[in-house]
Each structure stands twice: as structure tokens, then as C-alpha cells.
PDB file of N, CA and C in Angstrom:
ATOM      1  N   UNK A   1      77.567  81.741 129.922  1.00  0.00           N
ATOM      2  CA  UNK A   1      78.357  81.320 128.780  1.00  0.00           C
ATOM      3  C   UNK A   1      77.642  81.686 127.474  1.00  0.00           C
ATOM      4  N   UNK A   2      76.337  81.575 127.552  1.00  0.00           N
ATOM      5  CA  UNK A   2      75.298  81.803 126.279  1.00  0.00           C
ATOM      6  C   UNK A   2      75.529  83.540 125.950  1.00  0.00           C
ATOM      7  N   UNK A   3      75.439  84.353 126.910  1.00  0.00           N
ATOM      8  CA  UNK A   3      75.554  85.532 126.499  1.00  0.00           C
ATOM      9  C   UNK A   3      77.036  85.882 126.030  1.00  0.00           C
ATOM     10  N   UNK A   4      77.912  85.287 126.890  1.00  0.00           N
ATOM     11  CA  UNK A   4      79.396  85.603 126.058  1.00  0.00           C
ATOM     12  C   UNK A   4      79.316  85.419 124.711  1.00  0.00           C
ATOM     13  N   UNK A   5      79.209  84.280 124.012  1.00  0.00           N
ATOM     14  CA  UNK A   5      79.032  83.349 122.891  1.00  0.00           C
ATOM     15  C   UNK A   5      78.015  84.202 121.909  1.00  0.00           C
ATOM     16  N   UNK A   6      77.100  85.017 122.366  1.00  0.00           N
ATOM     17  CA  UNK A   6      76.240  86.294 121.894  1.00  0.00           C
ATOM     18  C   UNK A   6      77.197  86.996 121.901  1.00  0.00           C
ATOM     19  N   UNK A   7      77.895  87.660 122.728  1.00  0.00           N
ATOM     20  CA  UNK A   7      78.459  89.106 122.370  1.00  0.00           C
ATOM     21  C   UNK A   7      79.459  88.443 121.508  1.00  0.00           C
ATOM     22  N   UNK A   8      80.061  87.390 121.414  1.00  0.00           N
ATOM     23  CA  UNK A   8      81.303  87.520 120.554  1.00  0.00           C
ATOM     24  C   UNK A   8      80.912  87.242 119.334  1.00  0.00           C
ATOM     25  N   UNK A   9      79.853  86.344 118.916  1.00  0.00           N
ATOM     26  CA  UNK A   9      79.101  87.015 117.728  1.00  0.00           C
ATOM     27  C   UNK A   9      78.597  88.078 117.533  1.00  0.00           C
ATOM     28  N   UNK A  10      78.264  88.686 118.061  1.00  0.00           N
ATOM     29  CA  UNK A  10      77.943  90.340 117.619  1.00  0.00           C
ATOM     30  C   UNK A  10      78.711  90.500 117.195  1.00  0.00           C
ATOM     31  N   UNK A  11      79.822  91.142 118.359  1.00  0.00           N
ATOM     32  CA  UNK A  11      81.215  91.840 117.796  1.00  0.00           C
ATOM     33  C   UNK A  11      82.139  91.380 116.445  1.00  0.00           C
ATOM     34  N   UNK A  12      81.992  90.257 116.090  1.00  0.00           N
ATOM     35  CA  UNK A  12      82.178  89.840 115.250  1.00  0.00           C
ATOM     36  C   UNK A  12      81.628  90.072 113.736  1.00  0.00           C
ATOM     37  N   UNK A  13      80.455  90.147 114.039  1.00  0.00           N
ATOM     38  CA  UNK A  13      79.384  90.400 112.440  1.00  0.00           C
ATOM     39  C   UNK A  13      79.369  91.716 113.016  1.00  0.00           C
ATOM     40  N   UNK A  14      79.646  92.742 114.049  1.00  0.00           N
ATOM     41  CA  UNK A  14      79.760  94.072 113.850  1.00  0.00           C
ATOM     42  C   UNK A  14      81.079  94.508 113.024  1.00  0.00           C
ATOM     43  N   UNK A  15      82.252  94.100 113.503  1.00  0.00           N
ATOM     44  CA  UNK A  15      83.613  94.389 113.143  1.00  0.00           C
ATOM     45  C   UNK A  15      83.278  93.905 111.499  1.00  0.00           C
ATOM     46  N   UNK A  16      82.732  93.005 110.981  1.00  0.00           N
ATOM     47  CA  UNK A  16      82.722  92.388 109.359  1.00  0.00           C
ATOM     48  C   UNK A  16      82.360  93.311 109.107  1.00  0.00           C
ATOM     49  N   UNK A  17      81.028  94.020 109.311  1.00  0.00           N
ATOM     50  CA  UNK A  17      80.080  95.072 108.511  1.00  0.00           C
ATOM     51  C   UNK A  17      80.893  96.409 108.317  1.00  0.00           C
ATOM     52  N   UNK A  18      81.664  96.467 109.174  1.00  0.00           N
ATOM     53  CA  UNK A  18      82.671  97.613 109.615  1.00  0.00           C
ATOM     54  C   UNK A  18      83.491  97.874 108.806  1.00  0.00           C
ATOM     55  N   UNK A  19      83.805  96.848 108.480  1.00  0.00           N
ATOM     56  CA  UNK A  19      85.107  96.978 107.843  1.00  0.00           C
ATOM     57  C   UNK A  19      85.276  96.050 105.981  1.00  0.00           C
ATOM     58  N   UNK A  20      84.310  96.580 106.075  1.00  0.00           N
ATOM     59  CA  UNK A  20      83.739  96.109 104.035  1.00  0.00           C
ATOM     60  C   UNK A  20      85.076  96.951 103.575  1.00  0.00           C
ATOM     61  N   UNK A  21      84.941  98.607 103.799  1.00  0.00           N
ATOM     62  CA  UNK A  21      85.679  99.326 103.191  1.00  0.00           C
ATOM     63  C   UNK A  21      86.732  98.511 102.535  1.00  0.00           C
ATOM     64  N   UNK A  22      87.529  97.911 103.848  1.00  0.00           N
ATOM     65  CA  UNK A  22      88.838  97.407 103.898  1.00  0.00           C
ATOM     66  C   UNK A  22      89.186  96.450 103.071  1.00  0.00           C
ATOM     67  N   UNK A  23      88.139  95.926 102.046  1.00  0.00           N
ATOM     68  CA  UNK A  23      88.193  94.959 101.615  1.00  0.00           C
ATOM     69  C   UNK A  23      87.988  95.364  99.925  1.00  0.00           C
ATOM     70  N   UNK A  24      87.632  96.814  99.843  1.00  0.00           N
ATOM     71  CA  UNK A  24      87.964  97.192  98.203  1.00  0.00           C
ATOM     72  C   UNK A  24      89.525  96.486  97.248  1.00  0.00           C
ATOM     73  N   UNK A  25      88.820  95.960  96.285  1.00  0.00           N
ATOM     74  CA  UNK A  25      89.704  95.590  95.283  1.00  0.00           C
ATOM     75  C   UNK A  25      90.367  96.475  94.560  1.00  0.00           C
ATOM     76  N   UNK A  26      91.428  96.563  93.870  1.00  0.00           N
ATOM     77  CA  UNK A  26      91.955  97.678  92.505  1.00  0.00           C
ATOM     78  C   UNK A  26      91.142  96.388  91.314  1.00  0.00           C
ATOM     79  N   UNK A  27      91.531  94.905  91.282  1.00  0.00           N
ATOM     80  CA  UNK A  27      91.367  94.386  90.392  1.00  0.00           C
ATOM     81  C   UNK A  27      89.734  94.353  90.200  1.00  0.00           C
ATOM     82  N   UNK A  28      88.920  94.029  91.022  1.00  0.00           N
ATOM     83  CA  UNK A  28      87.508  94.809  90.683  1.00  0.00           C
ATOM     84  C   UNK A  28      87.091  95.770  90.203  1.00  0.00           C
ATOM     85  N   UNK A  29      87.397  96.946  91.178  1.00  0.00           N
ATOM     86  CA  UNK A  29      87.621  98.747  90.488  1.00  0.00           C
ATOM     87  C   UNK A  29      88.075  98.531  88.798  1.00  0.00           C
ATOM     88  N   UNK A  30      89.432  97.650  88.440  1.00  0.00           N
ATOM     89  CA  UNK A  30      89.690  97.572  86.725  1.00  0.00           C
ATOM     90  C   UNK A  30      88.178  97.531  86.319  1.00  0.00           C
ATOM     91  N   UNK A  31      87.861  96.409  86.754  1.00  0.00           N
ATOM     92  CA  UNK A  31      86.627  95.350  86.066  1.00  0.00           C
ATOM     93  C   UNK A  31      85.470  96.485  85.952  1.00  0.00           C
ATOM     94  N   UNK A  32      85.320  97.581  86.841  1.00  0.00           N
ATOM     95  CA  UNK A  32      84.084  97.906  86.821  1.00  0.00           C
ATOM     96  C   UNK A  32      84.631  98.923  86.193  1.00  0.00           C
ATOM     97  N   UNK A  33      85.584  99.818  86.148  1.00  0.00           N
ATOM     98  CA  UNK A  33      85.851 100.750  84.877  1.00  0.00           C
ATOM     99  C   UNK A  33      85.874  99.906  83.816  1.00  0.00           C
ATOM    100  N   UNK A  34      86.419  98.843  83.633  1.00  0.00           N
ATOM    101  CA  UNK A  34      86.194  98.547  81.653  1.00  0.00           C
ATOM    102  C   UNK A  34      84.447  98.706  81.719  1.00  0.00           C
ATOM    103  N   UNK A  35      84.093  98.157  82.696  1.00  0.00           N
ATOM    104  CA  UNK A  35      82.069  97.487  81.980  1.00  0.00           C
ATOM    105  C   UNK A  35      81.542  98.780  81.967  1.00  0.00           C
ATOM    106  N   UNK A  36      81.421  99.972  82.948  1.00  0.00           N
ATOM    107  CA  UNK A  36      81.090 101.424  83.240  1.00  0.00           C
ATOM    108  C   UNK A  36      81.571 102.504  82.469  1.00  0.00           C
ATOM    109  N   UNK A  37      82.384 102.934  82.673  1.00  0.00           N
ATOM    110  CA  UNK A  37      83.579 103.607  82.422  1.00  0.00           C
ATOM    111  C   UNK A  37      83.786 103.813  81.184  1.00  0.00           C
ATOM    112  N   UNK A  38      84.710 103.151  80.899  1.00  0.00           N
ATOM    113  CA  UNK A  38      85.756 102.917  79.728  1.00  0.00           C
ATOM    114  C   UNK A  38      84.600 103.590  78.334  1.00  0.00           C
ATOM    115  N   UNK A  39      83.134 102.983  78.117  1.00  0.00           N
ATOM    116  CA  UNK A  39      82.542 103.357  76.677  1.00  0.00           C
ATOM    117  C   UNK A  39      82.497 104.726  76.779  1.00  0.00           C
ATOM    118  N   UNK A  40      82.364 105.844  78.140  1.00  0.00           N
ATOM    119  CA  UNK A  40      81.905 106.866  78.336  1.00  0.00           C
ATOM    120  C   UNK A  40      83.353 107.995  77.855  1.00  0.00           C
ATOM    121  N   UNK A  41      84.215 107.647  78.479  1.00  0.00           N
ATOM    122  CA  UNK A  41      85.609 108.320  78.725  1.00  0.00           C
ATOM    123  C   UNK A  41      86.089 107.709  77.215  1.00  0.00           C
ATOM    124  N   UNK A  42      86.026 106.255  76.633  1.00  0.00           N
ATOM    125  CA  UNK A  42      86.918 106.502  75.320  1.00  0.00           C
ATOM    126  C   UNK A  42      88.392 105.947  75.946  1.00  0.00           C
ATOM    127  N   UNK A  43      88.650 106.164  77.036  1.00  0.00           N
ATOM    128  CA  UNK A  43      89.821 105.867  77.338  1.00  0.00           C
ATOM    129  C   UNK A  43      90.335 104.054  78.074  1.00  0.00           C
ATOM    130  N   UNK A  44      91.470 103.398  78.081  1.00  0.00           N
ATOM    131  CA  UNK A  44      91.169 102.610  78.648  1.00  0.00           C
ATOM    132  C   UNK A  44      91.609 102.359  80.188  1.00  0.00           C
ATOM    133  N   UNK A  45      91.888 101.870  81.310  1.00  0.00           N
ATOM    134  CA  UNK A  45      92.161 102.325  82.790  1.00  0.00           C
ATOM    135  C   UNK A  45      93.583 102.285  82.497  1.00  0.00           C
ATOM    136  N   UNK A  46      94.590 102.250  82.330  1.00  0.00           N
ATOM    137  CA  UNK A  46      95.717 102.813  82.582  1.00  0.00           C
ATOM    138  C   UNK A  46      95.851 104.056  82.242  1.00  0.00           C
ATOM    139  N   UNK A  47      94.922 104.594  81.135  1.00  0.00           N
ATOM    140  CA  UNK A  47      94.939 106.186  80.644  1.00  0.00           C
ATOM    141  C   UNK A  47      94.391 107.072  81.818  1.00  0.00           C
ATOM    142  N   UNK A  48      93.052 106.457  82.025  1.00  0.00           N
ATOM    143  CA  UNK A  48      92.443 107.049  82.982  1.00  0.00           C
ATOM    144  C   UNK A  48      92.823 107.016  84.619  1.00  0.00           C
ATOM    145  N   UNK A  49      93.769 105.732  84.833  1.00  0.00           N
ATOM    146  CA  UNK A  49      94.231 106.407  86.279  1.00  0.00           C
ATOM    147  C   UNK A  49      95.794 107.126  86.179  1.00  0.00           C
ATOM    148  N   UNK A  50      96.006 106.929  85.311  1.00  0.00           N
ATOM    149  CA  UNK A  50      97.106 108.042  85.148  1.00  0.00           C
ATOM    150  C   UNK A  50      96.944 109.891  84.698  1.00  0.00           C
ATOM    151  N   UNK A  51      95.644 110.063  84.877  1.00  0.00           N
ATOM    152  CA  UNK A  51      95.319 111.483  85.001  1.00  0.00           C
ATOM    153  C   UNK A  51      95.054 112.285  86.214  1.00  0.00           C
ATOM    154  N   UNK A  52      95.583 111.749  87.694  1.00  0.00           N
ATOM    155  CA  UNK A  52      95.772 111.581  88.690  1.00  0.00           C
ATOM    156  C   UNK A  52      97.058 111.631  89.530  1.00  0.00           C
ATOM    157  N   UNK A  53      97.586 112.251  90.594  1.00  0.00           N
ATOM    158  CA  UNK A  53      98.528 111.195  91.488  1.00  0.00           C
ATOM    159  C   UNK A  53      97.687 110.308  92.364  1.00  0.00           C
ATOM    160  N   UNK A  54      98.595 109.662  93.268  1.00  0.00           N
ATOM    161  CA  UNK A  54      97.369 109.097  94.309  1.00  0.00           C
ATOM    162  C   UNK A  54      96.793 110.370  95.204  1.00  0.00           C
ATOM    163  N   UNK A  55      97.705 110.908  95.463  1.00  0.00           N
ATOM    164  CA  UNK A  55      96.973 112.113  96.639  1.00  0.00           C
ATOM    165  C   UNK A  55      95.701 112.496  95.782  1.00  0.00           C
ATOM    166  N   UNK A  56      96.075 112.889  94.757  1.00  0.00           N
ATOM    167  CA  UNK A  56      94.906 113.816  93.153  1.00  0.00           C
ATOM    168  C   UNK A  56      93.340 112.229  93.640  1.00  0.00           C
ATOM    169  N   UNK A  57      93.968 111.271  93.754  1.00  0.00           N
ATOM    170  CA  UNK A  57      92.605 110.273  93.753  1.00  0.00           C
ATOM    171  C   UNK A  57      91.869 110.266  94.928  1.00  0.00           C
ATOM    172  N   UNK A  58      92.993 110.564  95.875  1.00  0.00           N
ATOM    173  CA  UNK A  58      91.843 110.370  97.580  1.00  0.00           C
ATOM    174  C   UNK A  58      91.242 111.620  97.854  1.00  0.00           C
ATOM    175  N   UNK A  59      92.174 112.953  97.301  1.00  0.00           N
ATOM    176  CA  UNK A  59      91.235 114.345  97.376  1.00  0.00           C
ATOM    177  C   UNK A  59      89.668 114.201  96.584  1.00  0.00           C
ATOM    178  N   UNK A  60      89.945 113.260  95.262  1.00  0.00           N
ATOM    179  CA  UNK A  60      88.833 113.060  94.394  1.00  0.00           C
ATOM    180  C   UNK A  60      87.396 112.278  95.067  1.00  0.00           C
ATOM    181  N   UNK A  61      87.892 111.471  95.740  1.00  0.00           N
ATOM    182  CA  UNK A  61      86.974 110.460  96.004  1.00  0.00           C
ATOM    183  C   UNK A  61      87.133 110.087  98.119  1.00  0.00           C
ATOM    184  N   UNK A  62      87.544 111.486  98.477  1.00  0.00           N
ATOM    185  CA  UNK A  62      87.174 111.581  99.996  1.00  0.00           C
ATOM    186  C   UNK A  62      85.925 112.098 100.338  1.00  0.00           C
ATOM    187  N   UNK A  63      84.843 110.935 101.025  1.00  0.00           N
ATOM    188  CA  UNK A  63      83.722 111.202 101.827  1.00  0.00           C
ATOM    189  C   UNK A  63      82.849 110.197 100.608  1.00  0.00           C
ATOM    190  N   UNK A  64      81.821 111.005  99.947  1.00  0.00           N
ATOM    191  CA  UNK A  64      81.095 110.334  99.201  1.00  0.00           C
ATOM    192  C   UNK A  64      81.426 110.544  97.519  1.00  0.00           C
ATOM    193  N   UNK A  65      82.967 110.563  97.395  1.00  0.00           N
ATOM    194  CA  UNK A  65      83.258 110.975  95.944  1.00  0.00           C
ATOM    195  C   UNK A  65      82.604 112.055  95.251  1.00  0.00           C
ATOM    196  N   UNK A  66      82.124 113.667  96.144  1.00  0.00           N
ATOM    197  CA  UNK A  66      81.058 114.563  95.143  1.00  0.00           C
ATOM    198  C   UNK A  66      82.427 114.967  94.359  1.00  0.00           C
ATOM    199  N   UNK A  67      83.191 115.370  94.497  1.00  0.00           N
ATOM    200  CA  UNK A  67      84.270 115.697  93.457  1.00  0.00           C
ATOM    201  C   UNK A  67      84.710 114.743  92.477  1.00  0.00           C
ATOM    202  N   UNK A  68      84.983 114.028  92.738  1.00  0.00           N
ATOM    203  CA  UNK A  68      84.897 112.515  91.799  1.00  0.00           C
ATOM    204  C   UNK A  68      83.673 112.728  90.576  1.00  0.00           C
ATOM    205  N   UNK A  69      82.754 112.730  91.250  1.00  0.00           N
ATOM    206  CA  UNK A  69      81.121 112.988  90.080  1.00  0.00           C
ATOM    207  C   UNK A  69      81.113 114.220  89.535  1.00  0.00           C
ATOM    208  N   UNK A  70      81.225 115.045  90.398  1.00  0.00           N
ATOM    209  CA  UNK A  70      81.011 116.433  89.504  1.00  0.00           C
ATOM    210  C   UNK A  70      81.811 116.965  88.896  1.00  0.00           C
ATOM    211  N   UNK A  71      83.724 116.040  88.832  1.00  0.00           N
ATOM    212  CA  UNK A  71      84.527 116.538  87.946  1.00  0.00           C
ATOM    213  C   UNK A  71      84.335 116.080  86.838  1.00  0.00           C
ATOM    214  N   UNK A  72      84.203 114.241  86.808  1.00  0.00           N
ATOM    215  CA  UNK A  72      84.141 113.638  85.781  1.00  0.00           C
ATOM    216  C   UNK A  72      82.793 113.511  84.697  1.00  0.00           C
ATOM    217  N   UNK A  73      81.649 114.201  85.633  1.00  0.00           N
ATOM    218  CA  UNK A  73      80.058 114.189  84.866  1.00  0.00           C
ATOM    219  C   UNK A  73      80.764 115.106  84.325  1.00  0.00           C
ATOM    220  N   UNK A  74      81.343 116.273  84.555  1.00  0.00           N
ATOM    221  CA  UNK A  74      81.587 117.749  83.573  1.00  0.00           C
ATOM    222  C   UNK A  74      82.414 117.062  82.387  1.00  0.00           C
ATOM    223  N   UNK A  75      83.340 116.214  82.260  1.00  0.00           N
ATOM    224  CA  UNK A  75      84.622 115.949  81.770  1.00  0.00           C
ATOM    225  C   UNK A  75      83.950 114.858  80.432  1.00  0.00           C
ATOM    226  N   UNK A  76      82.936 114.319  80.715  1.00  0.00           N
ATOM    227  CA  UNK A  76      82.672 113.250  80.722  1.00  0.00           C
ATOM    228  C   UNK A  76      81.191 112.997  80.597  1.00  0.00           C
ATOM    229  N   UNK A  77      80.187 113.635  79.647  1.00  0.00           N
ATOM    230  CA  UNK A  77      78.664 113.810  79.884  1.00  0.00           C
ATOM    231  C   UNK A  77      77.954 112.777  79.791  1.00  0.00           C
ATOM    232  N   UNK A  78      78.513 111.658  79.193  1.00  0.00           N
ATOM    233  CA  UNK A  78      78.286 110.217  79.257  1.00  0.00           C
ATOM    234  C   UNK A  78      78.123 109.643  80.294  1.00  0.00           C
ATOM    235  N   UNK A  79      78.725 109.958  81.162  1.00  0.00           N
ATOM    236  CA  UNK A  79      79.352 109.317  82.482  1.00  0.00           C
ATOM    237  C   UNK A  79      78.570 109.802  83.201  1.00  0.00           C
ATOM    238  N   UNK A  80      77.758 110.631  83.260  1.00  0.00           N
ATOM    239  CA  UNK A  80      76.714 111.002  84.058  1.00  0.00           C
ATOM    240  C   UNK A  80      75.616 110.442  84.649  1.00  0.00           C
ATOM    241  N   UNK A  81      75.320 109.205  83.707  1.00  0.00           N
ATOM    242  CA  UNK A  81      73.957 108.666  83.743  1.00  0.00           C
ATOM    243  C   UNK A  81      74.842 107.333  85.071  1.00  0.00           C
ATOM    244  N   UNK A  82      76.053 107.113  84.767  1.00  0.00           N
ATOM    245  CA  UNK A  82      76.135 105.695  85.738  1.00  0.00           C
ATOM    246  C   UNK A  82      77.046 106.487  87.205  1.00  0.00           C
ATOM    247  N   UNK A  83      77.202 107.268  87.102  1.00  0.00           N
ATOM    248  CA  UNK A  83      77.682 108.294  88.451  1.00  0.00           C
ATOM    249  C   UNK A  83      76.689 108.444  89.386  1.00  0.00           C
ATOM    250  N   UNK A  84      75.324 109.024  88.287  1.00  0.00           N
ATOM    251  CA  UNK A  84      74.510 109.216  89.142  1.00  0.00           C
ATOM    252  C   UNK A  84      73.864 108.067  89.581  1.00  0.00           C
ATOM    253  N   UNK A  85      74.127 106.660  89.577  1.00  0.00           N
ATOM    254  CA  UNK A  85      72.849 105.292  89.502  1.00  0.00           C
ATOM    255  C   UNK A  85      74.161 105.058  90.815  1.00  0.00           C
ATOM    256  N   UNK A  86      72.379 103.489  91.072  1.00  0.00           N
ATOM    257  CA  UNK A  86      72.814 103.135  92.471  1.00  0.00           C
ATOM    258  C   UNK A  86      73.762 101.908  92.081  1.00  0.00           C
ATOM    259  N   UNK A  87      74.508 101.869  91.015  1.00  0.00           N
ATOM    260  CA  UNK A  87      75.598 101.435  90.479  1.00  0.00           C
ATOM    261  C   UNK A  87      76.873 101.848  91.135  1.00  0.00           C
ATOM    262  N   UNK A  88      76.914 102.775  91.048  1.00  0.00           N
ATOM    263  CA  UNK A  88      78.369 103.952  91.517  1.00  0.00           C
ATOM    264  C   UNK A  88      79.092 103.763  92.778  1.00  0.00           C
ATOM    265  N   UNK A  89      77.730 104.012  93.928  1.00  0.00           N
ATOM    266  CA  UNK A  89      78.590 103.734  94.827  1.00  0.00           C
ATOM    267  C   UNK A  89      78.693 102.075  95.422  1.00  0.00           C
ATOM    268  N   UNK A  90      77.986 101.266  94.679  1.00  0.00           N
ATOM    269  CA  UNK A  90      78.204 100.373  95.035  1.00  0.00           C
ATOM    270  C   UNK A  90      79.659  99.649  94.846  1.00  0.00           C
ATOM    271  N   UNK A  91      80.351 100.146  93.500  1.00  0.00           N
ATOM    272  CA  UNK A  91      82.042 100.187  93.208  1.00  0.00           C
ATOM    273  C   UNK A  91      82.678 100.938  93.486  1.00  0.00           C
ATOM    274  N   UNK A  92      81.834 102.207  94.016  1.00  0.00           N
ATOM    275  CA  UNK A  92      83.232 102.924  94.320  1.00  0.00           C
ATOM    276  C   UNK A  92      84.204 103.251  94.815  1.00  0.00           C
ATOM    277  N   UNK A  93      84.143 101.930  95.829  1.00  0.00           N
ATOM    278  CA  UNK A  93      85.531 101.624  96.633  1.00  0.00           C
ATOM    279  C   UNK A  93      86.494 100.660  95.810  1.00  0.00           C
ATOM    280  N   UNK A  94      85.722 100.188  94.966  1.00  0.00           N
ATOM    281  CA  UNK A  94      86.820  99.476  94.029  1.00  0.00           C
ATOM    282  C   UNK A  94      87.496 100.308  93.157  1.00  0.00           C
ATOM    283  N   UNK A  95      86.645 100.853  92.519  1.00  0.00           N
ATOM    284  CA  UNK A  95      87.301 101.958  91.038  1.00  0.00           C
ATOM    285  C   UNK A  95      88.194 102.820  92.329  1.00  0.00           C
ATOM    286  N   UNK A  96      88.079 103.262  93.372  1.00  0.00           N
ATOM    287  CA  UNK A  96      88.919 103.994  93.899  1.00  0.00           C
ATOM    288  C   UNK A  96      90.238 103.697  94.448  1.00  0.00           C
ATOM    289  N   UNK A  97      90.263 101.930  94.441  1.00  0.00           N
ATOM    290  CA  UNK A  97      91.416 101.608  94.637  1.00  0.00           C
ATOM    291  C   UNK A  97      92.152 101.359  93.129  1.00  0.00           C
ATOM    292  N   UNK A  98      91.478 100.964  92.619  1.00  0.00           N
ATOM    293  CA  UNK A  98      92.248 101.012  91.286  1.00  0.00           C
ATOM    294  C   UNK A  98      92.878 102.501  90.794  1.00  0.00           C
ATOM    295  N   UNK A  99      92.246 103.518  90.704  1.00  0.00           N
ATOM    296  CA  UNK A  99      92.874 104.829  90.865  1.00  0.00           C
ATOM    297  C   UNK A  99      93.713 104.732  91.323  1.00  0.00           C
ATOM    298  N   UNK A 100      93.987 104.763  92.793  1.00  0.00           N
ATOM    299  CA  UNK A 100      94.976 105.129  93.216  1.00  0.00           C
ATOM    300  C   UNK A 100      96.145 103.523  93.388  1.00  0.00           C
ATOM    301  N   UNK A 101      95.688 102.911  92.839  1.00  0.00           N
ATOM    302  CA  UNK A 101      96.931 101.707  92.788  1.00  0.00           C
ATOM    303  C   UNK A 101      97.554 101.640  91.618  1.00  0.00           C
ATOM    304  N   UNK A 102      96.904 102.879  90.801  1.00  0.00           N
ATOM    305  CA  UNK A 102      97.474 102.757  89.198  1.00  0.00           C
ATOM    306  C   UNK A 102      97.932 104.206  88.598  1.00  0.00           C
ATOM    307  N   UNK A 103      97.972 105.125  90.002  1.00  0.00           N
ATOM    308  CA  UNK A 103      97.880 106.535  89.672  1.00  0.00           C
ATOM    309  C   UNK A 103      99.431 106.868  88.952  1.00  0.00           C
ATOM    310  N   UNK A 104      99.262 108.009  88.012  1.00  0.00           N
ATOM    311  CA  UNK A 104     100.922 108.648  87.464  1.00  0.00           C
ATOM    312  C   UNK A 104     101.927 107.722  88.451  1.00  0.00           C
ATOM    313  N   UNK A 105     101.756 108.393  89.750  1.00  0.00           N
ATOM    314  CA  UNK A 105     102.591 108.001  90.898  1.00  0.00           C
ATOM    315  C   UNK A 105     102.872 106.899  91.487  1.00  0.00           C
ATOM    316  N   UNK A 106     102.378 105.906  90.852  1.00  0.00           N
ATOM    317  CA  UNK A 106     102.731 104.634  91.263  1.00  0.00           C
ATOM    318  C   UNK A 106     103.470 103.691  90.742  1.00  0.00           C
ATOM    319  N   UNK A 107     104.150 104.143  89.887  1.00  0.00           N
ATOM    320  CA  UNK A 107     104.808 103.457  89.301  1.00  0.00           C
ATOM    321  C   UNK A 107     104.364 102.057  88.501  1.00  0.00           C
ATOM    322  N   UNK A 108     102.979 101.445  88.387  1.00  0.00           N
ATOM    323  CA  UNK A 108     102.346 100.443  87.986  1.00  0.00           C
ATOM    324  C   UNK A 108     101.107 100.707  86.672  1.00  0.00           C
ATOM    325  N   UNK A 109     101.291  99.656  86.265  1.00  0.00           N
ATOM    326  CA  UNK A 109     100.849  99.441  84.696  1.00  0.00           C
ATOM    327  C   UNK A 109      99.521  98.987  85.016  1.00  0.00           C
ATOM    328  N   UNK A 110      98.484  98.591  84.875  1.00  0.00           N
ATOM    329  CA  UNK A 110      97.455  98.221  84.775  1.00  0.00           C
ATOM    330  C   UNK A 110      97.248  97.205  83.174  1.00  0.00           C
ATOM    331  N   UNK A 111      97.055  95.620  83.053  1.00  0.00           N
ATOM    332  CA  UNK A 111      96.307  95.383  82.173  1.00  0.00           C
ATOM    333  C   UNK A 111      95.605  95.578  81.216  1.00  0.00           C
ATOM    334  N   UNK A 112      95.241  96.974  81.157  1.00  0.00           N
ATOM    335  CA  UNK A 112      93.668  96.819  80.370  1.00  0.00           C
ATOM    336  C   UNK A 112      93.697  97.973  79.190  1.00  0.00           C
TER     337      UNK A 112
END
């Protein structure tokens, strides 16, 4: 019984760790483009995820976002210094849902 009661905690705090992804915010992603973002670009997040569709955001930011960084460091020379920090990817499942939950194509407004 003790080892069942082990594996189903494992599997359990395995499946959690697993599945962080799944748990990216858009309303975080806002939060961390206004504090990041926003002084570098000038722009505020409804500008900026509307320079996008959603497809334009997941091509941007599929695998480890290098297209994501190396479009927007070019676009954006400001933006370089927090792209490259261990800042970045720690949101960048948030800012990436916000992208694409706020893209041209979505028909939705963003707050901010």
C-alpha cells in the first residue's frame, strides 16, 4: 500500500511539473509587458499584440522564442538587455499568451 501511495505521489508532482506550461496567463504576460516591455517598444500591449496574427505569435515564439528575440532585439535595441536576462524566459509563457490572446486576429481589446 506504501509504495502505491509513493507512486501516486510521484505521478502526481511529475504530471504538476509537466504541465506548468499549461498554466501560462495572457493577464500576467499584460503585466509583464507593461513592467518589461512597454518603456523599450514605446508602445502599449494592445499596440504591440496587434502587430501579429495568432499564427504570426506561435511561429514567433515556437521552441525557445529565438525568433521572438532576434526579431524584436533588431526592432527594438532597448529590448535587448531584458530578452537577453534570466527574466525572459521566465514570462515567456505569459507574454506569449497574451500575444496571441490579443493578436490582430482575435478579435479582443486588451486593457492597457
Amino acid at each position: 500500500m506504501r509504495k502505491l501511495l509513493s507512486f501516486v505521489l510521484g505521478a502526481f508532482l511529475m504530471l504538476n511539473l509537466v504541465s506548468t506550461n499549461a498554466f501560462a496567463d495572457a493577464a500576467k504576460g499584460q503585466k509583464y509587458y507593461l513592467k518589461f516591455m512597454k518603456p523599450a517598444t514605446g508602445m502599449n500591449g494592445a499596440e504591440f499584440a496587434r502587430l501579429q496574427t495568432q499564427a504570426g505569435w506561435q511561429e514567433l515564439f515556437e521552441g525557445d522564442a529565438t525568433k521572438f528575440v532576434e526579431k524584436y532585439s533588431k526592432e527594438y535595441p532597448a529590448l535587448q538587455d531584458f530578452l537577453k536576462s534570466d527574466k525572459f524566459p521566465k514570462s515567456m509563457t505569459h507574454i506569449k499568451d497574451f500575444c496571441i490572446e490579443y493578436a490582430v486576429d482575435s478579435g479582443k481589446v486588451p486593457s492597457c
